[in-house]
C-alpha atoms as a PDB file:
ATOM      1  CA  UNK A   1     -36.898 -54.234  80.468  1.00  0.00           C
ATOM      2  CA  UNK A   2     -33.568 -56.632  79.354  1.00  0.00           C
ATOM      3  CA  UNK A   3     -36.621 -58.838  77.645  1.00  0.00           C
ATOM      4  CA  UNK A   4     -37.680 -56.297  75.617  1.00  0.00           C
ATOM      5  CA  UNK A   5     -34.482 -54.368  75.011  1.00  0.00           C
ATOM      6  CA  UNK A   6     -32.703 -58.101  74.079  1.00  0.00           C
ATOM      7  CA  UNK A   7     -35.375 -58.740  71.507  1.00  0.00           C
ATOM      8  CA  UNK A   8     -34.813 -55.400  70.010  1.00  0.00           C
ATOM      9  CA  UNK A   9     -31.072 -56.464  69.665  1.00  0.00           C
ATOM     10  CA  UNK A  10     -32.328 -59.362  67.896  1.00  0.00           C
ATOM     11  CA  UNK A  11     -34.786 -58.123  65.234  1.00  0.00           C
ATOM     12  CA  UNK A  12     -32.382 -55.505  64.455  1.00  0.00           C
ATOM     13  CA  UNK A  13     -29.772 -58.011  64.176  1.00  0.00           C
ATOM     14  CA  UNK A  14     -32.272 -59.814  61.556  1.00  0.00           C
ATOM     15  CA  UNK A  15     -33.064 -56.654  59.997  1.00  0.00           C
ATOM     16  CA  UNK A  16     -29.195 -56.810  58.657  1.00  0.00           C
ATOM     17  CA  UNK A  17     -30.191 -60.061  56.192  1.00  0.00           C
ATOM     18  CA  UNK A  18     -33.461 -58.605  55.864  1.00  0.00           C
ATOM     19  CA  UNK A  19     -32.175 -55.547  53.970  1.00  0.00           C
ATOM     20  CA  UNK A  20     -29.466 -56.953  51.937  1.00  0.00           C
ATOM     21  CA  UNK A  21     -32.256 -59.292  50.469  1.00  0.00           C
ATOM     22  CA  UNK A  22     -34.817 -56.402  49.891  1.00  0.00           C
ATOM     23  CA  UNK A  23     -31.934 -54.114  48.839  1.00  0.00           C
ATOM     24  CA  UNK A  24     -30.991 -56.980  45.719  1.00  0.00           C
ATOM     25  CA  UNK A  25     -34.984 -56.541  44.974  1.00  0.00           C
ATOM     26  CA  UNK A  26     -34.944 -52.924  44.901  1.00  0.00           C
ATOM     27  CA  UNK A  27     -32.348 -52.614  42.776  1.00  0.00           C
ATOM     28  CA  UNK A  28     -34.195 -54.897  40.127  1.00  0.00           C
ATOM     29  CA  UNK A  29     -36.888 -52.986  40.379  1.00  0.00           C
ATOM     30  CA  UNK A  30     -35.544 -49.539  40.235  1.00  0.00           C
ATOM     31  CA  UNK A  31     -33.146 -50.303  37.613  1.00  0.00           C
ATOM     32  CA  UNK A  32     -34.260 -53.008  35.359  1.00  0.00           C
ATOM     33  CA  UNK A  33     -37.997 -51.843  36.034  1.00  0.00           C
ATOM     34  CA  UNK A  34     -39.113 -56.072  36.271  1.00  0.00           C
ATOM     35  CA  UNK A  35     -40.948 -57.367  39.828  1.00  0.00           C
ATOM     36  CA  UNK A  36     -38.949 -60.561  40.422  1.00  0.00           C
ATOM     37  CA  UNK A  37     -40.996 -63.301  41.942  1.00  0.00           C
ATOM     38  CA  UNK A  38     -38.017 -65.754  41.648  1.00  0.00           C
ATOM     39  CA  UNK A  39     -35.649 -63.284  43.838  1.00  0.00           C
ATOM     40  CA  UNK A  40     -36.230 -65.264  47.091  1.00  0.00           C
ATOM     41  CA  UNK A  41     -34.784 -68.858  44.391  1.00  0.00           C
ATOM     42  CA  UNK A  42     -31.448 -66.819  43.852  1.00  0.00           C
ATOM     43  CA  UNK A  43     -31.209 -66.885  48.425  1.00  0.00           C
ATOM     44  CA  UNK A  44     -31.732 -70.936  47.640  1.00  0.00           C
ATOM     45  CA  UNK A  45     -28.490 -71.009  45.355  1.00  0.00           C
ATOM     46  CA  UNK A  46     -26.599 -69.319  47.384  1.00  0.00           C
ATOM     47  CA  UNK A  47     -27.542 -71.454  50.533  1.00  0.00           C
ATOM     48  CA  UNK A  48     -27.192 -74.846  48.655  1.00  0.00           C
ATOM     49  CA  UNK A  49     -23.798 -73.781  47.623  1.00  0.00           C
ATOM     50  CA  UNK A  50     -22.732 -72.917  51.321  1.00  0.00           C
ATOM     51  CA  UNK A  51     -23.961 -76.472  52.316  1.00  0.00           C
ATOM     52  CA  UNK A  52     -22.396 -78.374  49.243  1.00  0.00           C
ATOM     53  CA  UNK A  53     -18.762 -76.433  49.660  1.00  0.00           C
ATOM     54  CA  UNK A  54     -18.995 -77.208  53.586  1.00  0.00           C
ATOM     55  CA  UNK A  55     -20.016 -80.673  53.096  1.00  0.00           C
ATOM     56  CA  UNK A  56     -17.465 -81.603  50.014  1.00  0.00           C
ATOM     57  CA  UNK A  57     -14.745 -79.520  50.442  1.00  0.00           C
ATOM     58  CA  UNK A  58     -14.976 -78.634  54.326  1.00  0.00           C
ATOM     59  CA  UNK A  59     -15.106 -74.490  53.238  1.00  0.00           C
ATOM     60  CA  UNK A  60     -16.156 -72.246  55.816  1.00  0.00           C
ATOM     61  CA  UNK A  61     -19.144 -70.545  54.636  1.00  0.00           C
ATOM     62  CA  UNK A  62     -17.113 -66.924  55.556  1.00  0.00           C
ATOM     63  CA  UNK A  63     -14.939 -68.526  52.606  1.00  0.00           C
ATOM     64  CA  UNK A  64     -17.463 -69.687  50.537  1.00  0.00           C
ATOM     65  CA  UNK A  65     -19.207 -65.806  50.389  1.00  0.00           C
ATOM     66  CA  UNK A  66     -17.714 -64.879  47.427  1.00  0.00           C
ATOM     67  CA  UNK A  67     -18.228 -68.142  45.186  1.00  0.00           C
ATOM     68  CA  UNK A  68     -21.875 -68.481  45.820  1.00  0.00           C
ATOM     69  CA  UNK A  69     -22.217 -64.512  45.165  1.00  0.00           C
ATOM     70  CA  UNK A  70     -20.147 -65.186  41.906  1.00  0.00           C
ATOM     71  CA  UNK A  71     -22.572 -68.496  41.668  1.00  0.00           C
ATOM     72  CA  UNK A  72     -26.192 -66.224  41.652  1.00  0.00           C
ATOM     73  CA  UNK A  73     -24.512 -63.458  39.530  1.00  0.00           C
ATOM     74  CA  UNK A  74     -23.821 -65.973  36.758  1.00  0.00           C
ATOM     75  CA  UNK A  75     -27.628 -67.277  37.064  1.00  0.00           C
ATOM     76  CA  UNK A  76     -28.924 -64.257  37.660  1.00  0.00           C
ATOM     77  CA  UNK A  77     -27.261 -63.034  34.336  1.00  0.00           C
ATOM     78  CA  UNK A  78     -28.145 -66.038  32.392  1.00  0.00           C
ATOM     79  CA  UNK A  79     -32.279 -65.566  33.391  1.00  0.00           C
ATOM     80  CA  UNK A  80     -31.783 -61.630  32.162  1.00  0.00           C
ATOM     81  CA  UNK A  81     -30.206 -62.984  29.201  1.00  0.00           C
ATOM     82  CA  UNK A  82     -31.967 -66.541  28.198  1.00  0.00           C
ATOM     83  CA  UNK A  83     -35.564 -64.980  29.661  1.00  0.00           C
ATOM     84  CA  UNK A  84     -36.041 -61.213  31.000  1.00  0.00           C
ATOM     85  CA  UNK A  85     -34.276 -59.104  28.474  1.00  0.00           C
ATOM     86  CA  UNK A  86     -37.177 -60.439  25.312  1.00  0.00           C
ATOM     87  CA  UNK A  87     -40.413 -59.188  27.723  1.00  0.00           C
ATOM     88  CA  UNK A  88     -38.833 -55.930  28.837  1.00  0.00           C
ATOM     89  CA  UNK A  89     -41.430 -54.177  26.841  1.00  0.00           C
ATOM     90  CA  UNK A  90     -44.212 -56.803  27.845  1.00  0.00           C
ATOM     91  CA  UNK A  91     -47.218 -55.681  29.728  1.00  0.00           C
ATOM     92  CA  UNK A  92     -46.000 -56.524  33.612  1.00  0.00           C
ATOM     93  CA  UNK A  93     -48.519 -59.318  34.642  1.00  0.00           C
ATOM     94  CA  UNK A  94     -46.363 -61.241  31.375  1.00  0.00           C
ATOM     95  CA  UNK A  95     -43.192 -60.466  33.748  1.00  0.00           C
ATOM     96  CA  UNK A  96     -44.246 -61.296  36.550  1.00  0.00           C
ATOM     97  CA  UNK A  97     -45.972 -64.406  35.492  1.00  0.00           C
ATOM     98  CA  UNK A  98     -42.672 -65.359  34.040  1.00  0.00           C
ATOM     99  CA  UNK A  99     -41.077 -64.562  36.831  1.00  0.00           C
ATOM    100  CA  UNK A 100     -42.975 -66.859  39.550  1.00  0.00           C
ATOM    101  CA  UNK A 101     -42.796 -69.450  36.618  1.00  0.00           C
ATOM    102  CA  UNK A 102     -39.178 -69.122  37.122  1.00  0.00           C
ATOM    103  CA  UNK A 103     -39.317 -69.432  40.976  1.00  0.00           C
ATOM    104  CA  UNK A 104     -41.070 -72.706  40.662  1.00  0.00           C
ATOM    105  CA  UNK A 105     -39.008 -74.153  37.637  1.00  0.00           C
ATOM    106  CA  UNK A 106     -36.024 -73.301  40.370  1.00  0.00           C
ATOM    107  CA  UNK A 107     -37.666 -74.944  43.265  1.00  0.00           C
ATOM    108  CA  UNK A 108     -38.811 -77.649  41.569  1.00  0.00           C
ATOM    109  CA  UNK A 109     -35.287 -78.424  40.650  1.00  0.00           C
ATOM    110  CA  UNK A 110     -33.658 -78.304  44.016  1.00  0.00           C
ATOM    111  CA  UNK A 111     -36.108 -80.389  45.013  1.00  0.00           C
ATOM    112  CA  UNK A 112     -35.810 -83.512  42.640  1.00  0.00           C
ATOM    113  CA  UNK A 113     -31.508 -82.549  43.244  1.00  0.00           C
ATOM    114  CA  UNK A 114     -31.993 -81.870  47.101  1.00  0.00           C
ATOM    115  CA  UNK A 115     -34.947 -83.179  48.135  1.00  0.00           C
ATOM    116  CA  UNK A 116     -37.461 -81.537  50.541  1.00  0.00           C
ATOM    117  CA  UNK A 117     -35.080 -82.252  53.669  1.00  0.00           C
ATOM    118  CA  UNK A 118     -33.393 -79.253  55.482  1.00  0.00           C
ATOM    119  CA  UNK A 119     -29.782 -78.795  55.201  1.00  0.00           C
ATOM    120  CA  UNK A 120     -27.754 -77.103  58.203  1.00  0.00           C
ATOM    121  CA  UNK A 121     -24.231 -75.538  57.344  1.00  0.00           C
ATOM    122  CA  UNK A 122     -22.682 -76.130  61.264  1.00  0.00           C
ATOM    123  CA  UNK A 123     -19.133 -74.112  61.457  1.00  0.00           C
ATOM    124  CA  UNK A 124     -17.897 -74.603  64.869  1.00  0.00           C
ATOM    125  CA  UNK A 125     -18.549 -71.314  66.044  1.00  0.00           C
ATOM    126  CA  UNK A 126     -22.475 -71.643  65.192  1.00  0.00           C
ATOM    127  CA  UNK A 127     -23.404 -71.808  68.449  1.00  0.00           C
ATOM    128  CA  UNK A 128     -20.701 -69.246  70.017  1.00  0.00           C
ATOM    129  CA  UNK A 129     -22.658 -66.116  72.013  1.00  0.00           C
ATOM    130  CA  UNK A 130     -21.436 -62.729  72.723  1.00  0.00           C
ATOM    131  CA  UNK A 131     -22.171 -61.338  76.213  1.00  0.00           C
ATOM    132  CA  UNK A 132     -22.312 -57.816  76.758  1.00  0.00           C
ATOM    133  CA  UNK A 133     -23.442 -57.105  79.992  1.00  0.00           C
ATOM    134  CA  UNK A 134     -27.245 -59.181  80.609  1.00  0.00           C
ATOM    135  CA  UNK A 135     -27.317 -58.919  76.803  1.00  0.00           C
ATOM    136  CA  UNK A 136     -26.189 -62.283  74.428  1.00  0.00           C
ATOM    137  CA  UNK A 137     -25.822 -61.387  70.597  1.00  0.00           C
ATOM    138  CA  UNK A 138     -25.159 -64.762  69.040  1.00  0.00           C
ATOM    139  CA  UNK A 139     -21.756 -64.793  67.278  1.00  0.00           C
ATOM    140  CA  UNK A 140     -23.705 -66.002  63.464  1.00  0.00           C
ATOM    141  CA  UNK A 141     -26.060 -63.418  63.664  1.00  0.00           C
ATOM    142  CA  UNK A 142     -23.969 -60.731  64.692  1.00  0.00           C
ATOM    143  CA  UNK A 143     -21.674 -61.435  61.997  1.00  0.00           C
ATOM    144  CA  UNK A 144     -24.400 -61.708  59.655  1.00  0.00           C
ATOM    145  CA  UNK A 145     -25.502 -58.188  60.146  1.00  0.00           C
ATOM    146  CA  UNK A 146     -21.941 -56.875  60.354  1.00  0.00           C
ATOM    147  CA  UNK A 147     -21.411 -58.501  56.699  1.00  0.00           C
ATOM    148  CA  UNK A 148     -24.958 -57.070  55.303  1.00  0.00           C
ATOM    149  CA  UNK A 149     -24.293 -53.625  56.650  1.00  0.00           C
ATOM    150  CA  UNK A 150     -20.196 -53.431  55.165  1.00  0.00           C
ATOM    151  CA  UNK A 151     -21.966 -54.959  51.752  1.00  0.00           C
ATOM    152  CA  UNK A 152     -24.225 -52.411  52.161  1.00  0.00           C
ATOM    153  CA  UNK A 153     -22.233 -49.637  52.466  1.00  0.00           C
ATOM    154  CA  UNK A 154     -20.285 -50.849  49.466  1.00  0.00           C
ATOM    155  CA  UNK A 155     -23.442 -50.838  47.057  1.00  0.00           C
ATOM    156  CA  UNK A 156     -24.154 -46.973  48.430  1.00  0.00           C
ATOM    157  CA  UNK A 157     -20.491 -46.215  47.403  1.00  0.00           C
ATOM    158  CA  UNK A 158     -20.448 -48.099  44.530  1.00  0.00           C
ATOM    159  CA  UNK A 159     -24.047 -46.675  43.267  1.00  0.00           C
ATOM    160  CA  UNK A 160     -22.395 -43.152  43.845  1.00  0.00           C
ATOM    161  CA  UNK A 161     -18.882 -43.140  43.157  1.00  0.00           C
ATOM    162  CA  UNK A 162     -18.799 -45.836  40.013  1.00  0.00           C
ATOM    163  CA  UNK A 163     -19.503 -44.696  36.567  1.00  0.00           C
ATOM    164  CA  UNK A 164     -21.248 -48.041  36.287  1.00  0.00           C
ATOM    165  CA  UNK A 165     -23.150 -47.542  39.594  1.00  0.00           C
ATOM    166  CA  UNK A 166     -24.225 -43.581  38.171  1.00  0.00           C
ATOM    167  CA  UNK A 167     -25.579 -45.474  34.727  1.00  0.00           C
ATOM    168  CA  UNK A 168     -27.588 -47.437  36.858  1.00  0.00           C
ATOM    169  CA  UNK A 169     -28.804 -44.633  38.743  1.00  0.00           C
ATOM    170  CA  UNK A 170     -29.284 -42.723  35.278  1.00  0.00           C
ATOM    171  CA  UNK A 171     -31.206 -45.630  34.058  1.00  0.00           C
ATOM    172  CA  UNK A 172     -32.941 -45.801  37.039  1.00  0.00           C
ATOM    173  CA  UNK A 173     -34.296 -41.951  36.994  1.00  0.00           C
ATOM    174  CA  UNK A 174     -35.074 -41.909  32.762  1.00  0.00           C
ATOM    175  CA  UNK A 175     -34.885 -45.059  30.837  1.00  0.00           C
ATOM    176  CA  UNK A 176     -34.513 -42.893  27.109  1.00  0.00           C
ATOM    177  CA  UNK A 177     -32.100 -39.988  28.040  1.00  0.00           C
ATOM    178  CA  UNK A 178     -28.810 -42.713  29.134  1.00  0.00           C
ATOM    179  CA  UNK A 179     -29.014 -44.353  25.625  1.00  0.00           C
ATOM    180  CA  UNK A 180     -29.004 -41.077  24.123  1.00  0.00           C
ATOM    181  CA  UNK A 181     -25.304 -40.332  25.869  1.00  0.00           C
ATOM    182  CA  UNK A 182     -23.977 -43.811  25.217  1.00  0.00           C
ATOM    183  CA  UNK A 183     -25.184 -45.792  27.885  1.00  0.00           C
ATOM    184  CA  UNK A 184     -25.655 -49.894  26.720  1.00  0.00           C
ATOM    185  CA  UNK A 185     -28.623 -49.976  28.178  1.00  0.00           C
ATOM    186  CA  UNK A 186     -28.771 -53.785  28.292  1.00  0.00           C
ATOM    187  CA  UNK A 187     -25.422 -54.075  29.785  1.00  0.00           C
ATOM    188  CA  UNK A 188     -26.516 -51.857  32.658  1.00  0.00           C
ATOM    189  CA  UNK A 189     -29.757 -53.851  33.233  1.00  0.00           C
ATOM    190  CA  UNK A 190     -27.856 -57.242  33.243  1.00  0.00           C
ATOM    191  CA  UNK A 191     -25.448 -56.095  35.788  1.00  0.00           C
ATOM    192  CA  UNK A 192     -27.983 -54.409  37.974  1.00  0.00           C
ATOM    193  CA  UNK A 193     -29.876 -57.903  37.607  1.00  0.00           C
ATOM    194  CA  UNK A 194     -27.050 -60.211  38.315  1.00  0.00           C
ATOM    195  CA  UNK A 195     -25.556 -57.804  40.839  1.00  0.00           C
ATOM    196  CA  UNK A 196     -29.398 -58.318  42.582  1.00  0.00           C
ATOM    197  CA  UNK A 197     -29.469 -61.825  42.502  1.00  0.00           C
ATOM    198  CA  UNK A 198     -25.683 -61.843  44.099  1.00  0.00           C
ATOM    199  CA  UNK A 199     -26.522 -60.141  47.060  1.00  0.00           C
ATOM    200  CA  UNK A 200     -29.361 -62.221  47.254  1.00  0.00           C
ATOM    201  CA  UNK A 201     -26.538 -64.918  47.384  1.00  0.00           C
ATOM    202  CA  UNK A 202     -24.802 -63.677  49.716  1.00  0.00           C
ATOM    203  CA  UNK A 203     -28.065 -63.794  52.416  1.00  0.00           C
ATOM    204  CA  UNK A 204     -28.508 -67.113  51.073  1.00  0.00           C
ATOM    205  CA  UNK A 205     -25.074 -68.442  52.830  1.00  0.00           C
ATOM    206  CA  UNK A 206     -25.667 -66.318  55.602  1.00  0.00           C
ATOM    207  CA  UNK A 207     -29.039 -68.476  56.275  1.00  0.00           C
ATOM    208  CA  UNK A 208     -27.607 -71.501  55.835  1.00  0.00           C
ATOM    209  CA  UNK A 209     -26.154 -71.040  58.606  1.00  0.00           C
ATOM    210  CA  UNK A 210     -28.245 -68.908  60.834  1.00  0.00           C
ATOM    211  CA  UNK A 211     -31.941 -70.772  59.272  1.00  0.00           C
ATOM    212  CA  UNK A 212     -31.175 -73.764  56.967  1.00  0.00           C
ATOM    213  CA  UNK A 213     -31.136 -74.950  53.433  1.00  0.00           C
ATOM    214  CA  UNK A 214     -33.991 -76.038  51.568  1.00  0.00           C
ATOM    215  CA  UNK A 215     -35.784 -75.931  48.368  1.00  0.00           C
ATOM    216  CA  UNK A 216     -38.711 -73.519  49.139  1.00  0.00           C
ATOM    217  CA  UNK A 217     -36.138 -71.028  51.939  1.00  0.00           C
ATOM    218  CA  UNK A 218     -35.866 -68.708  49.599  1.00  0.00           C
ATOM    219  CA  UNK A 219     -40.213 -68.044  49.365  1.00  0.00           C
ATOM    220  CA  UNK A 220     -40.583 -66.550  52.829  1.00  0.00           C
ATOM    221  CA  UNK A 221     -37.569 -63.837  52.158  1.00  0.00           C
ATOM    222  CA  UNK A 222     -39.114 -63.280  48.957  1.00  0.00           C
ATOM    223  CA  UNK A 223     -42.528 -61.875  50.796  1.00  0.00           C
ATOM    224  CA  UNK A 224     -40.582 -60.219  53.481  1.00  0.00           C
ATOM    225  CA  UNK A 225     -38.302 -58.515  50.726  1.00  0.00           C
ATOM    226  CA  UNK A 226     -41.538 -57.669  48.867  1.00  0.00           C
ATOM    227  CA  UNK A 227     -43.020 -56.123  51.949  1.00  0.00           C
ATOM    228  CA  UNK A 228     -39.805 -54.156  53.046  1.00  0.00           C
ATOM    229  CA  UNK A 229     -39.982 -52.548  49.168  1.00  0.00           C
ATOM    230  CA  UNK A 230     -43.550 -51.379  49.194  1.00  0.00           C
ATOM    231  CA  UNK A 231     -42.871 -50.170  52.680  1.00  0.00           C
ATOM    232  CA  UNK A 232     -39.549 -47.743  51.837  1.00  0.00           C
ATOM    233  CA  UNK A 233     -41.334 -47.532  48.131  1.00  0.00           C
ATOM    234  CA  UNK A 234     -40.541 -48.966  44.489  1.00  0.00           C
ATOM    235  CA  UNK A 235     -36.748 -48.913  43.972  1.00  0.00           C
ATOM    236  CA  UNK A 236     -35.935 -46.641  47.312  1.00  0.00           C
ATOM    237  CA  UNK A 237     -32.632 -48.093  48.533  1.00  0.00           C
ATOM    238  CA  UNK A 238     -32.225 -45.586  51.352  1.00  0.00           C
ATOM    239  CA  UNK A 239     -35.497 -46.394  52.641  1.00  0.00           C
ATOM    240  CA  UNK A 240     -35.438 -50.164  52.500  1.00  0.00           C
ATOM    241  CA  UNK A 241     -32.741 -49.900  55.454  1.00  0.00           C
ATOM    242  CA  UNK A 242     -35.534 -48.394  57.861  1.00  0.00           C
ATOM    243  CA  UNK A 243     -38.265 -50.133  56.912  1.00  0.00           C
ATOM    244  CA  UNK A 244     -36.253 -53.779  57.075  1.00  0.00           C
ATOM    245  CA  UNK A 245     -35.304 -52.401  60.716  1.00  0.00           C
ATOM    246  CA  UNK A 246     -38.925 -51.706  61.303  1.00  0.00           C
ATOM    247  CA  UNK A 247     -40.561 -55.029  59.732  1.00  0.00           C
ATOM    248  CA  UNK A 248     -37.669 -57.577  61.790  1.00  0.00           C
ATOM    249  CA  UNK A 249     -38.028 -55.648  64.973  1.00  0.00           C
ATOM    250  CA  UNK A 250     -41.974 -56.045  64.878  1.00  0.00           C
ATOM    251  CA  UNK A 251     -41.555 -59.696  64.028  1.00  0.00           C
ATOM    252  CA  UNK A 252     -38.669 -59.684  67.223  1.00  0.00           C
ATOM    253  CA  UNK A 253     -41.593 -58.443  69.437  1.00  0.00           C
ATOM    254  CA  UNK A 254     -44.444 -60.522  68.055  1.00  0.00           C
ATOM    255  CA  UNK A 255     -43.102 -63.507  68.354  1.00  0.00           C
ATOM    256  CA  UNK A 256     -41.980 -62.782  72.148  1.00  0.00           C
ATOM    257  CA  UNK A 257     -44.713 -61.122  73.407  1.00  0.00           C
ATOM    258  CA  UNK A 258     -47.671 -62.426  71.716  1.00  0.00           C
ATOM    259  CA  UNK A 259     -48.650 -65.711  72.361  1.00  0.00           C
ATOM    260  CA  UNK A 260     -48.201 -68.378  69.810  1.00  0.00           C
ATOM    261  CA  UNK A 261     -46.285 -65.643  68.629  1.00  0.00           C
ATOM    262  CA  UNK A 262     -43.979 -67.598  66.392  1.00  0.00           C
ATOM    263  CA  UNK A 263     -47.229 -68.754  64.262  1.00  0.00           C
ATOM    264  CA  UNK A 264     -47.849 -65.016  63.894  1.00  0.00           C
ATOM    265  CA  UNK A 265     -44.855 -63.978  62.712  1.00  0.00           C
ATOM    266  CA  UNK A 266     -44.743 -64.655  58.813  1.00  0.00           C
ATOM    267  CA  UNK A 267     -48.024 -63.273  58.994  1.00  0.00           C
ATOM    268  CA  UNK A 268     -46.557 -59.571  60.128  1.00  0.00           C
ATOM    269  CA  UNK A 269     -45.223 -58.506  56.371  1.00  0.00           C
ATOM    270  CA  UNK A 270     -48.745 -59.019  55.080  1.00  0.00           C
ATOM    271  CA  UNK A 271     -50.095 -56.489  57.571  1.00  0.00           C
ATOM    272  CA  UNK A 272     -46.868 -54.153  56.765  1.00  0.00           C
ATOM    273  CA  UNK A 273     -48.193 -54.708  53.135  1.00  0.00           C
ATOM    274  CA  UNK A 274     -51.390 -53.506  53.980  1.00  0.00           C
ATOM    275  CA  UNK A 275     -50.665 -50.564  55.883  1.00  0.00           C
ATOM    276  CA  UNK A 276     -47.887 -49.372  53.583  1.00  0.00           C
ATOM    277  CA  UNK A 277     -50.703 -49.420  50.663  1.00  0.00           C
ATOM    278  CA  UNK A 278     -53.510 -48.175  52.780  1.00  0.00           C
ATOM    279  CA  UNK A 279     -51.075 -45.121  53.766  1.00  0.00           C
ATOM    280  CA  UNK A 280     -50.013 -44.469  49.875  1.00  0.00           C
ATOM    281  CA  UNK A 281     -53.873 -44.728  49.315  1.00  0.00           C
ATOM    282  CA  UNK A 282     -54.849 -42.318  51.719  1.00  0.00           C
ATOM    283  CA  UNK A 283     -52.192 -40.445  54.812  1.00  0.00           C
ATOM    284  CA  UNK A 284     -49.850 -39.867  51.258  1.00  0.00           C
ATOM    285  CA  UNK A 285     -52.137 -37.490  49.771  1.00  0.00           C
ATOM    286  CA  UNK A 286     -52.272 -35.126  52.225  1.00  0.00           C
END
């Protein structure tokens, strides 16, 4: 029984990163209406800029939050700008074509910068544990979800309570009616797109420390993100929080209880995918 209760604590402390990424890929979806294959490259910036403050400048990756979210915003703006904003009216295989273009232009990159190695952002407290009772949360991860569930919180308020966050949400519902009361709609998508690819960011420093750095980190999140946002459905921010609880807690189990399970474990969003779409097929038309 602590087994299986200790690996529940764990996926749902993974389900913390796991929604802040999916919750940066909903809103691009909902809002700007474009299927970013390059969201998971946006998680590589902001993990390469955790390693390269910590390893210049000595910058504890708590400190360094807030420059590499600032870091993917400016990107993430720039690729609406330079690339997105002409194929908004494009069929969608153009965007997303473009889009996983993008992701490997970006990986590609880091790779002839970075290389192919791994890079590990090692604060002292990395390896500092949390008992609580036979329970032990690990002090990064716990953190981690404590950070993606305040940031969390923050987008809900801000999506509500803003006038910029209820012109995304306009946008979001009718694309025509906002520009007929004033609403830029270009500003709005640009913001919801670099506002995506800074919480993306964000996760990005957090796995730098929890994971590692590398080129091609950012691909796996991408899939799991993808997976969480068919699962809650297109552009669903309220539902993304249960089903990223749902999709790191069955990971949590498969890879303790199955064996081999760790091979098994990237495989678990594809069967997510497939249910999710098999249900919308069929159980959602009843």
């Amino acid at each position: 029984m602590d087994l299986l209760l200790q690996t529940l604590l764990n996926g749902t402390l993974a389900a913390g990163v796991y929604a802040l990424v999916a919750s940066g890929l909903a809103l691009s979806v909902g809002v700007v209406g474009i299927v970013n294959f390059a969201h998971g490259e946006f998680l590589m910036i902001g993990a390469f800029t955790s390693y390269l403050l910590f390893t210049a400048r000595g910058l504890d990756p708590l400190l360094a939050l807030g420059l590499a979210a600032l870091a993917a915003f400016l990107v993430g703006a720039l690729v609406y700008h330079g690339l997105l904003r002409p194929v908004l009216l494009a069929p969608e295989l153009n965007q997303m074509l473009l889009t996983f273009g993008l992701s490997v232009l970006l990986q590609n990159l880091a790779l002839l910068f970075f290389g192919a190695d791994t890079r590990v952002v090692a604060p002292p407290y990395q390896g500092s544990a949390v008992r609580l009772g036979p329970f032990s949360l690990g002090v990064v991860p716990l953190g981690a979800f404590l950070l993606s569930a305040l940031l969390l919180v923050l987008l809900h308020l801000f999506l509500r309570r803003s006038r910029l966050g209820l012109a995304m949400r306009a946008v979001a519902q009718n694309r025509l009616a906002p520009g007929l009361l004033g609403i830029e709609l270009h500003q709005v998508y640009l913001l919801a797109f670099g506002l995506s690819a800074a919480l993306a960011g964000v996760a990005g420093v957090m796995l730098s420390v929890m994971l590692y750095a590398s080129p091609t980190v950012g691909f796996a999140y991408t899939l799991k993100a993808f997976a969480i946002v068919v699962m809650a459905g297109l552009g669903n921010l309220t539902g993304v929080l249960w089903a990223a609880l749902l999709l790191a807690v069955a990971e949590a189990v498969v890879s303790t209880y199955l064996p081999g399970g760790g091979g098994w474990v990237e495989a678990v969003f594809f069967l997510v995918i497939f249910l999710s779409l098999l249900y919308r097929s069929y159980g959602g038309r009843g």
